[in-house]
N, C-alpha and C. Protein backbone atom coordinates (compact mmCIF):
# COMPACT_ATOMS: atom_id res chain seq x y z
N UNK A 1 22.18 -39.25 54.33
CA UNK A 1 21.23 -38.16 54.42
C UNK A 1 21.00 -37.63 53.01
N UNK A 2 19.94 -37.89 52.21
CA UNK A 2 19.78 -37.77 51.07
C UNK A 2 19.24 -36.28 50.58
N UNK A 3 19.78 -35.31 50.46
CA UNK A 3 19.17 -33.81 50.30
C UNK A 3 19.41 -33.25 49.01
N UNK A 4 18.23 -32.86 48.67
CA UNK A 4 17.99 -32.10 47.56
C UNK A 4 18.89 -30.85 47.63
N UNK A 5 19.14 -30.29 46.23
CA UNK A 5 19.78 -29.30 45.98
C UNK A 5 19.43 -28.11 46.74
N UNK A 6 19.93 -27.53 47.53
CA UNK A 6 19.44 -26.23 48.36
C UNK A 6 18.20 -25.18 47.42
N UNK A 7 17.39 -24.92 47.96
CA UNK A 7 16.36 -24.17 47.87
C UNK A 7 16.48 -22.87 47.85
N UNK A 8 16.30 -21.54 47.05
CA UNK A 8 16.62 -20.33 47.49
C UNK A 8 17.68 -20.39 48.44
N UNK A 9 18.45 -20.93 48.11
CA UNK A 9 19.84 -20.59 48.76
C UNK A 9 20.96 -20.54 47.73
N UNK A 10 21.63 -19.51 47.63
CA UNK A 10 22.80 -19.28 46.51
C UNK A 10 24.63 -19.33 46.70
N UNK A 11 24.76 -20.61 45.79
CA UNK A 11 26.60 -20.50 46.49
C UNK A 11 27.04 -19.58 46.22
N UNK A 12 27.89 -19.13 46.79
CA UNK A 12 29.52 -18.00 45.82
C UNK A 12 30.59 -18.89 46.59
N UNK A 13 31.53 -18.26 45.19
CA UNK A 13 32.80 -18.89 45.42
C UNK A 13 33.45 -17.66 46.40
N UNK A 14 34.38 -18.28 47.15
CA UNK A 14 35.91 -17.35 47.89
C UNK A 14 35.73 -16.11 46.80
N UNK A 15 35.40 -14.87 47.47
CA UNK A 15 35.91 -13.69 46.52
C UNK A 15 35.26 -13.28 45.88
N UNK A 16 34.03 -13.95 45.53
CA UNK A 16 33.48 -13.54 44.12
C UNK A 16 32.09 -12.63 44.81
N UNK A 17 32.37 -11.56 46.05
CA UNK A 17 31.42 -10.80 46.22
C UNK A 17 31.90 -9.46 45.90
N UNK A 18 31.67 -8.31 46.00
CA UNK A 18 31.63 -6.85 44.93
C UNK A 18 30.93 -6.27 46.35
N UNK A 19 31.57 -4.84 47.07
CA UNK A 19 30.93 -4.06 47.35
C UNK A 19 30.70 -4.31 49.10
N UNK A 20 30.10 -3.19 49.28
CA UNK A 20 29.67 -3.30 50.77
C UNK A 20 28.01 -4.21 51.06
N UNK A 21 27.66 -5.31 51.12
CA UNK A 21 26.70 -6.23 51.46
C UNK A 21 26.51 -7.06 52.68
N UNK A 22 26.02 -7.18 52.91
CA UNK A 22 25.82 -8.45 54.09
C UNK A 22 25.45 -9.25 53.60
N UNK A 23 26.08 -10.28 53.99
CA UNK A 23 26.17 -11.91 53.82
C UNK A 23 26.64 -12.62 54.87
N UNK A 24 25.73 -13.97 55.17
CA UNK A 24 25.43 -14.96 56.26
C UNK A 24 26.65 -16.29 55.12
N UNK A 25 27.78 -16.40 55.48
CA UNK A 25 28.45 -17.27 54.45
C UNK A 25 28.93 -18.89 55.42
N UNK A 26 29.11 -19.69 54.53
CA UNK A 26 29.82 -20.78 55.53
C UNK A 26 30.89 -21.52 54.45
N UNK A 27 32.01 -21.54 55.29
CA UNK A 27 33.06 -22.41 54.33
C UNK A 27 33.80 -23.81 54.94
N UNK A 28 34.23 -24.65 54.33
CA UNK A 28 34.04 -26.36 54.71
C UNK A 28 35.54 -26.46 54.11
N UNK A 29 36.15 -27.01 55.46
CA UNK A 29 37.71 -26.98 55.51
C UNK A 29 37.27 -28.89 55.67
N UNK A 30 36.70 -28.98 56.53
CA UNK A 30 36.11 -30.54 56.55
C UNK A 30 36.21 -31.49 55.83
N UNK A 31 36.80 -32.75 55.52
CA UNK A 31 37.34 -33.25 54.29
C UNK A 31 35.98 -34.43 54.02
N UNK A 32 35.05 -33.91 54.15
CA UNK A 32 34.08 -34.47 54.15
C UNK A 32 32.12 -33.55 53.79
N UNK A 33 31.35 -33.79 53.06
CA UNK A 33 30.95 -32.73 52.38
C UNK A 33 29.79 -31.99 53.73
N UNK A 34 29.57 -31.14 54.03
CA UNK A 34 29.23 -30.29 55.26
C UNK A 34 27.66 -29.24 54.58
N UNK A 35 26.40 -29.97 55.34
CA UNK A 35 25.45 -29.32 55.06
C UNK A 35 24.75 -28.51 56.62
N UNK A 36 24.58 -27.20 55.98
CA UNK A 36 24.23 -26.45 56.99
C UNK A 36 22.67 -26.04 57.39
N UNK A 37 21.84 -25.52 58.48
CA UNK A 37 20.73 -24.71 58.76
C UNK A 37 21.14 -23.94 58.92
N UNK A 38 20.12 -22.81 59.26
CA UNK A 38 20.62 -21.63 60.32
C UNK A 38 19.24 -21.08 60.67
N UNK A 39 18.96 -20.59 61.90
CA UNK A 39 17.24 -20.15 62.34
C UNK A 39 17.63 -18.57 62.78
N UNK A 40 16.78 -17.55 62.70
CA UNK A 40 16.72 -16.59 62.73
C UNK A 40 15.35 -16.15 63.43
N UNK A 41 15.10 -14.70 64.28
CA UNK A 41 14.01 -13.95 64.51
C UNK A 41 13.15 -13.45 63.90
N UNK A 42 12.40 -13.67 63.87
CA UNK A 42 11.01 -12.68 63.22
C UNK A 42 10.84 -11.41 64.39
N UNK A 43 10.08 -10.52 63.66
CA UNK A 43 9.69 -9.47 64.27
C UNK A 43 8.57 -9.42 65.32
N UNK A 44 7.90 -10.81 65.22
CA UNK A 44 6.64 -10.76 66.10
C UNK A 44 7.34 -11.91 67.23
N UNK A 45 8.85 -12.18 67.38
CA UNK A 45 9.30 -13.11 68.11
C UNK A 45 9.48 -14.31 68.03
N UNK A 46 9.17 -15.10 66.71
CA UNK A 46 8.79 -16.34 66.61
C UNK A 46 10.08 -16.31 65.84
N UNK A 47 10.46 -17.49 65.21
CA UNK A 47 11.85 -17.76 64.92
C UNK A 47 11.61 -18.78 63.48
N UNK A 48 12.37 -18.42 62.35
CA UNK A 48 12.83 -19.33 60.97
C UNK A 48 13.45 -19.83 60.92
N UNK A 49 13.42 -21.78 60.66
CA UNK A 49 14.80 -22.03 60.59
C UNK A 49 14.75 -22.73 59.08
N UNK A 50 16.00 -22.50 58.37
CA UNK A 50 16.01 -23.21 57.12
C UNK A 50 17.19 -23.96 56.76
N UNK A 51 17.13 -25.02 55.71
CA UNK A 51 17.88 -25.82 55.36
C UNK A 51 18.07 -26.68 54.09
N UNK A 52 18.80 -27.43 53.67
CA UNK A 52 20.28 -27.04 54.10
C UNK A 52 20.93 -27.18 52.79
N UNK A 53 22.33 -26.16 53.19
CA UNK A 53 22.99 -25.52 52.01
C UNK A 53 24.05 -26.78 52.27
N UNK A 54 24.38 -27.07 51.13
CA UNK A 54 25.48 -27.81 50.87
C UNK A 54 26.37 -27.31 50.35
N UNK A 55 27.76 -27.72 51.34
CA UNK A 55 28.89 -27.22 51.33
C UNK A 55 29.94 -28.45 50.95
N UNK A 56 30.64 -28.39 49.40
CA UNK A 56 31.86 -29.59 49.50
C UNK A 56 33.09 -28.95 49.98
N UNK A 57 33.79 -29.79 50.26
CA UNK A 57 35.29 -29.18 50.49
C UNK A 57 35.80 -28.98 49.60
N UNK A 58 36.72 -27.40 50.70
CA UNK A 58 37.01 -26.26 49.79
C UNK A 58 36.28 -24.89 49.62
N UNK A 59 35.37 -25.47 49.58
CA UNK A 59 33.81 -24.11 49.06
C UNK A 59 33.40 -23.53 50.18
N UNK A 60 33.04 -22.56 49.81
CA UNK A 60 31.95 -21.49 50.56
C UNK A 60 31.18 -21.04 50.07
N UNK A 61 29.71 -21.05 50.68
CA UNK A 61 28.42 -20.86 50.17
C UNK A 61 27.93 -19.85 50.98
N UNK A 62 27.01 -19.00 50.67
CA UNK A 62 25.74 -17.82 51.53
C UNK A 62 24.46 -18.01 51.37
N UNK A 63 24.28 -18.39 52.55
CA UNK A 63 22.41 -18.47 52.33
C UNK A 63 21.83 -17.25 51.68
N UNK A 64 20.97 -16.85 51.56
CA UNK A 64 20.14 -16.09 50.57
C UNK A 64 20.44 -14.72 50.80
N UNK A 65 20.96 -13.71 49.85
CA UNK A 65 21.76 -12.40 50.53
C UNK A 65 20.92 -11.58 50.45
N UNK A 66 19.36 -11.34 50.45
CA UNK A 66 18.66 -10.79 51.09
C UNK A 66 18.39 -10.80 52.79
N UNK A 67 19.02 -11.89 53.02
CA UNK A 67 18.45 -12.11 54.66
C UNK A 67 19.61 -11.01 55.87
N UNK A 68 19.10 -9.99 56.69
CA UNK A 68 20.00 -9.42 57.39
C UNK A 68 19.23 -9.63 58.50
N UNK A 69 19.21 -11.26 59.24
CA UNK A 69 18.44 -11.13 60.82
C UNK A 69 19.50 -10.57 61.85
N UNK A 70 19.03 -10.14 62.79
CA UNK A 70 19.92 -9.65 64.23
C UNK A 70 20.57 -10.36 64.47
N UNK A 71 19.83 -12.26 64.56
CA UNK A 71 20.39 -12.84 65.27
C UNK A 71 20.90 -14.24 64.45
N UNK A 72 21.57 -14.86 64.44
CA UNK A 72 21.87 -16.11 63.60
C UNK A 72 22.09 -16.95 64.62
N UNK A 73 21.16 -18.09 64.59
CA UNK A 73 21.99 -20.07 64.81
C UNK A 73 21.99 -20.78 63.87
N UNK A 74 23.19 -21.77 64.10
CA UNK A 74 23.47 -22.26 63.30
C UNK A 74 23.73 -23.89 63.43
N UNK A 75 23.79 -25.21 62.71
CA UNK A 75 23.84 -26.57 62.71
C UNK A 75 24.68 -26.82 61.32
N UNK A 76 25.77 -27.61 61.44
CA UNK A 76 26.16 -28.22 60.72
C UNK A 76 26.22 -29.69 60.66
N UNK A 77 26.05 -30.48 59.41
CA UNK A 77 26.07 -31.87 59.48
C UNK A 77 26.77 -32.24 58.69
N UNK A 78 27.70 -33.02 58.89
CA UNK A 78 28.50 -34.22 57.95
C UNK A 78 27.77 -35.31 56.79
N UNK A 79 28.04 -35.28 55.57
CA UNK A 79 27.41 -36.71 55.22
C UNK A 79 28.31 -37.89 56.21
N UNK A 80 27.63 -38.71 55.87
CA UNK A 80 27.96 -39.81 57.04
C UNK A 80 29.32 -40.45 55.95
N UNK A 81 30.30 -40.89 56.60
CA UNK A 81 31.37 -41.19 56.07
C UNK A 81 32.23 -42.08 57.10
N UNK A 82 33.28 -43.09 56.75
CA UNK A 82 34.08 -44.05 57.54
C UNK A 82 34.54 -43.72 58.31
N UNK A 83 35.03 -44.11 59.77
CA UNK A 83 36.34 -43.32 60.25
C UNK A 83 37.48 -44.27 60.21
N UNK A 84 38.27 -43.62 60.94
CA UNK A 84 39.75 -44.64 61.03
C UNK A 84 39.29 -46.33 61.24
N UNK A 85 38.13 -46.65 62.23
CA UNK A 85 38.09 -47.80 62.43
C UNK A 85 37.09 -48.34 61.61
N UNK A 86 36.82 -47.66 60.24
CA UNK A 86 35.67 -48.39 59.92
C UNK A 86 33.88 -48.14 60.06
N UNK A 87 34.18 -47.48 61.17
CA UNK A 87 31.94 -46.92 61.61
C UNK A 87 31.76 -46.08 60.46
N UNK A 88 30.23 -46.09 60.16
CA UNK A 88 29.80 -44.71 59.91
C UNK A 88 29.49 -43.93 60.75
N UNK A 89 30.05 -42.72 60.19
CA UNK A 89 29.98 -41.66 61.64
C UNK A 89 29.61 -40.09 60.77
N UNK A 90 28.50 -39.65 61.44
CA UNK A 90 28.21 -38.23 61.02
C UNK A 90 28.99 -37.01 61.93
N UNK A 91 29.24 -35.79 61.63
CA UNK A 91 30.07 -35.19 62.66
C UNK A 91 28.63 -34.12 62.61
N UNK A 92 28.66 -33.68 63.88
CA UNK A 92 27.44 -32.76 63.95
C UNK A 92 28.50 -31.51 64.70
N UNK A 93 28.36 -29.90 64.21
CA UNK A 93 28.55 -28.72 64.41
C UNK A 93 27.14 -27.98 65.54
N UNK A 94 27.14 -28.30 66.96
CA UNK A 94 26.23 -27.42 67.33
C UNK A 94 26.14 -27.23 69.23
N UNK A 95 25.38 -26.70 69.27
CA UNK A 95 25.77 -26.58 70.95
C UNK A 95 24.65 -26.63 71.14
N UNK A 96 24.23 -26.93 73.05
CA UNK A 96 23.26 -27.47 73.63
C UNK A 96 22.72 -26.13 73.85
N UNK A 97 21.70 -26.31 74.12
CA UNK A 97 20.90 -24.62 75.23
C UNK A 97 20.23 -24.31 73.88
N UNK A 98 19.69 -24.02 72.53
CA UNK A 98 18.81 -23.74 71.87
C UNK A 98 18.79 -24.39 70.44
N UNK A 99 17.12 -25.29 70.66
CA UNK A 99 16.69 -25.89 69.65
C UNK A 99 16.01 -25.31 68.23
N UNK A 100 16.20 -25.41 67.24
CA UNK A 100 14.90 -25.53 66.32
C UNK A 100 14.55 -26.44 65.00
N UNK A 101 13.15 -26.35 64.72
CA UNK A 101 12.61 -27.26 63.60
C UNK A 101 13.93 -27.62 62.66
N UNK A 102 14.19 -28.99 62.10
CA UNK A 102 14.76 -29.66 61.35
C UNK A 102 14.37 -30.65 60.62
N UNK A 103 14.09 -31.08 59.58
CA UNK A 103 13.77 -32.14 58.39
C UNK A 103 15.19 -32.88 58.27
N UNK A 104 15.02 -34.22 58.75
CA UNK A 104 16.24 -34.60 58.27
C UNK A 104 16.59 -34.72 57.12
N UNK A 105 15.32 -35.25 56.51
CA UNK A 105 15.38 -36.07 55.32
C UNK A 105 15.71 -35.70 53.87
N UNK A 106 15.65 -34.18 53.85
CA UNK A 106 15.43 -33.00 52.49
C UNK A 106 15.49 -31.29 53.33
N UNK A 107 15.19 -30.82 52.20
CA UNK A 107 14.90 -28.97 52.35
C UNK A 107 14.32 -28.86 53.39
N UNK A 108 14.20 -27.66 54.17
CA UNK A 108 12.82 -27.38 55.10
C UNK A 108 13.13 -26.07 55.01
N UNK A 109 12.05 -24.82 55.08
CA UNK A 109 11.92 -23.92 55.65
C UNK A 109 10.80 -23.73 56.49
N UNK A 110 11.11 -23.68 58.07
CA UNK A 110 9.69 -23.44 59.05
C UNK A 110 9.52 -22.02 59.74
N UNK A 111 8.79 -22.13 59.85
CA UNK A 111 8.03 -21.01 60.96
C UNK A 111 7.57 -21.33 62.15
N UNK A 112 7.77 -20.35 63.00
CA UNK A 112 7.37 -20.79 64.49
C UNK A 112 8.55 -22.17 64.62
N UNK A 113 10.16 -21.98 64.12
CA UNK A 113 10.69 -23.18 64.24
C UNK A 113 11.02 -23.22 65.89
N UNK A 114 11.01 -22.41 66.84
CA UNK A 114 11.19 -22.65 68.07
C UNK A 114 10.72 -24.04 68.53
N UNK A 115 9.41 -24.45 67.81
CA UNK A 115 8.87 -25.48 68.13
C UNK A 115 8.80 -26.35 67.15
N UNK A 116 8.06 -27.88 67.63
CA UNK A 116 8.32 -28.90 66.84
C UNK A 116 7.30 -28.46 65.70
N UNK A 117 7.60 -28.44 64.07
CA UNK A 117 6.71 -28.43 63.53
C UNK A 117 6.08 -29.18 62.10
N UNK A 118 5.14 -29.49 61.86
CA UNK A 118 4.74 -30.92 61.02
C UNK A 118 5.66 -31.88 61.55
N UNK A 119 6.42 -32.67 60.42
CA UNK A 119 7.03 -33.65 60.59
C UNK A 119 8.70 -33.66 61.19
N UNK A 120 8.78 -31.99 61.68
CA UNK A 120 9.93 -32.04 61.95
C UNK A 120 10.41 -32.41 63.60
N UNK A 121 11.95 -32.01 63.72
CA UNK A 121 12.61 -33.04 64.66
C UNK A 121 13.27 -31.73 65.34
N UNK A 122 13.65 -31.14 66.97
CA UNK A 122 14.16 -30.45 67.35
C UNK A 122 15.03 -30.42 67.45
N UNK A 123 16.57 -29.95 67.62
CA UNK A 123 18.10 -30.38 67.14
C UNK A 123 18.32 -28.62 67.78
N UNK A 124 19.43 -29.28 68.30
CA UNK A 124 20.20 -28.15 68.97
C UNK A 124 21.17 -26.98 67.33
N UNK A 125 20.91 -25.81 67.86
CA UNK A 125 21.87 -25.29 66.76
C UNK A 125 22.91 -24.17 68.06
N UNK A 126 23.70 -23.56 67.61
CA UNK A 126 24.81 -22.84 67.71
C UNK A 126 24.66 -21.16 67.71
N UNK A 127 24.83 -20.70 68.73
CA UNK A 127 24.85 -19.42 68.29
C UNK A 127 25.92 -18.86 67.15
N UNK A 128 25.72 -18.16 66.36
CA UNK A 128 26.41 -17.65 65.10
C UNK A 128 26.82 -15.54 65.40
N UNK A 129 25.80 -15.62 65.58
CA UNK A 129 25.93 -14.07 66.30
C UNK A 129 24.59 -13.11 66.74
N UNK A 130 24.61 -12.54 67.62
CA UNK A 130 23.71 -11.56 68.14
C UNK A 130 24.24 -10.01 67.80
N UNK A 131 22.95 -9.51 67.85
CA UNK A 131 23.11 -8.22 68.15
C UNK A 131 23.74 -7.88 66.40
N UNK A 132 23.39 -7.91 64.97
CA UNK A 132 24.40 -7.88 64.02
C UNK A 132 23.71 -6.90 63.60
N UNK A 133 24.44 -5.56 63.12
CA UNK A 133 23.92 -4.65 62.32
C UNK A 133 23.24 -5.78 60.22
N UNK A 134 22.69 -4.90 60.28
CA UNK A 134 21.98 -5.03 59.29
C UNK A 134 23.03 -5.48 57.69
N UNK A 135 24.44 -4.18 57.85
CA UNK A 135 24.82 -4.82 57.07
C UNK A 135 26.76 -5.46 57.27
N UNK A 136 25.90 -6.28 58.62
CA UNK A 136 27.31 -7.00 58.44
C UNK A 136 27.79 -8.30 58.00
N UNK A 137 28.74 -8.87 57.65
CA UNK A 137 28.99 -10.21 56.69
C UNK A 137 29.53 -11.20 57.92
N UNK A 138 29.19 -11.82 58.09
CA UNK A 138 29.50 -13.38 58.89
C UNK A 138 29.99 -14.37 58.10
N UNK A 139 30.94 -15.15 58.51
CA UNK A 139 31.55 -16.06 57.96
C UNK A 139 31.56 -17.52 59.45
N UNK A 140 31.50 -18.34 59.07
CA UNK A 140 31.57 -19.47 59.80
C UNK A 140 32.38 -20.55 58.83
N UNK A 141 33.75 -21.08 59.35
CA UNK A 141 34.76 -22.01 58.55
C UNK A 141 34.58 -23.59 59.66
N UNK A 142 33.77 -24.42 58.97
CA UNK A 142 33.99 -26.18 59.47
C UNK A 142 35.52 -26.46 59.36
N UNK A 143 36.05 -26.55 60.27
CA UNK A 143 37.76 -26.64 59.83
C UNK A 143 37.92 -28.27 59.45
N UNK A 144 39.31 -28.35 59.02
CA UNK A 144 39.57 -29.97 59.08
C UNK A 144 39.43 -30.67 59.91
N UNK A 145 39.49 -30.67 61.67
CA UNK A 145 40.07 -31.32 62.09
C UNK A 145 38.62 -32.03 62.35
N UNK A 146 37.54 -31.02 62.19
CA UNK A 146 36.08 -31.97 62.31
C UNK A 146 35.41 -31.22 64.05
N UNK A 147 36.33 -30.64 64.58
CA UNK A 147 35.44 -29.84 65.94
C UNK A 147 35.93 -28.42 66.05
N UNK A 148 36.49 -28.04 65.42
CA UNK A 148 36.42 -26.75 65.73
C UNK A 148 36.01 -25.86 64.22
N UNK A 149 35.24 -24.69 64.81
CA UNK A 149 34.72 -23.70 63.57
C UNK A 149 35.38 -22.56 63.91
N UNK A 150 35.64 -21.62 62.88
CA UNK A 150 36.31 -20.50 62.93
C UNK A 150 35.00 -19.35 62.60
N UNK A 151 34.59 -18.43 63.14
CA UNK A 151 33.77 -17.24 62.94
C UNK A 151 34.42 -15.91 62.83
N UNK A 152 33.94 -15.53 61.89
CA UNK A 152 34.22 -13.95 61.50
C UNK A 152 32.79 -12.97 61.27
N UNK A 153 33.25 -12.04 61.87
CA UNK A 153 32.17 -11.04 61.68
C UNK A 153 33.19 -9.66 61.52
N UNK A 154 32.53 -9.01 59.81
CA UNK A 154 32.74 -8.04 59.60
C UNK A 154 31.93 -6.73 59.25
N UNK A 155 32.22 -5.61 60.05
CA UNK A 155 31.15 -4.70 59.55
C UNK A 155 31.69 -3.71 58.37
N UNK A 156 30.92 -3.45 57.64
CA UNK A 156 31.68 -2.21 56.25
C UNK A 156 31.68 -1.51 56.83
N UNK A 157 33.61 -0.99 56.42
CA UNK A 157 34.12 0.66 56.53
C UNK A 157 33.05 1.35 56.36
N UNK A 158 32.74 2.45 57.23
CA UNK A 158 32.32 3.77 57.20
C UNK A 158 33.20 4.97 56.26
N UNK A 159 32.98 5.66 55.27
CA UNK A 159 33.40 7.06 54.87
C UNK A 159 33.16 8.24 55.16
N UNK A 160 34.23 9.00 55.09
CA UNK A 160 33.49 10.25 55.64
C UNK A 160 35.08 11.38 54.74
N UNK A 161 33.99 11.59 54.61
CA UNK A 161 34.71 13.45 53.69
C UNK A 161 34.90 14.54 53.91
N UNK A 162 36.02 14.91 54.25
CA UNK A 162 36.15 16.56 54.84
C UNK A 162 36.06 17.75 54.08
């Protein structure tokens, strides 16, 4: 799967965020290098999906830290790599029950991705989270073993002064 360098999408390393922000992050325990989508709501109902951030092992990356949608799905893909017996085998991160627009081939950002659009391909993604305040930080970890993901959702401490 030959993909260009992610598009308006910005890595950070483990740690290297400052402050109370929201951030959509993904980290790749996966011993194998792990590129992600993720589709989101628009306000008029129609849905964005974009792609894909490349993740090597070890790393954790955040899609663009302007973005605070309600709702996040999400797809992960394996570069294609050997297994024990020899196949090439891609590992795919996603669950059945909701599709959107995907480019296999490179970048995509669509609109109206609910549906098929130009040259793209429909592909199941993952719920990531609903219902997210504006400024909360999500984390999604591809673990090693290749099927299970770890999710975190954190919202910033509140202060208050007497």
């Amino acid at each position: 799967m030959g993909r260009l360098a992610a598009f308006a999408l910005v890595a950070v390393g483990l740690g290297a965020t400052t402050g109370a922000r929201a951030e959509i992050q993904f980290c790749n325990k996966f011993p194998q290098k792990v590129y992600v989508a993720i589709a989101y709501p628009q306000a008029d109902q129609s849905w964005i999906s974009r792609g894909w951030l490349e993740i090597d092992t070890g790393d954790c990356a955040e899609f663009d830290s302007a973005l605070h949608p309600s709702a996040v799905y999400y797809r992960g893909e394996s570069v294609p790599y050997r297994n024990a017996s020899g196949a090439s085998v891609t590992r795919v991160w996603s669950s059945s029950g909701r599709q959107f627009a995907i480019w296999e081939k490179d970048n995509f950002h669509y609109w109206n991705a609910q549906e098929r659009v130009l040259n793209s391909t429909l592909a199941d993604f993952s719920l990531l989270a609903d219902g997210l305040a504006s400024d909360a930080s999500v984390t999604v970890t591809f673990e090693e073993d290749g099927i299970h993901t770890t999710t975190s959702v954190q919202a910033p401490h509140s202060h208050t002064s007497n």
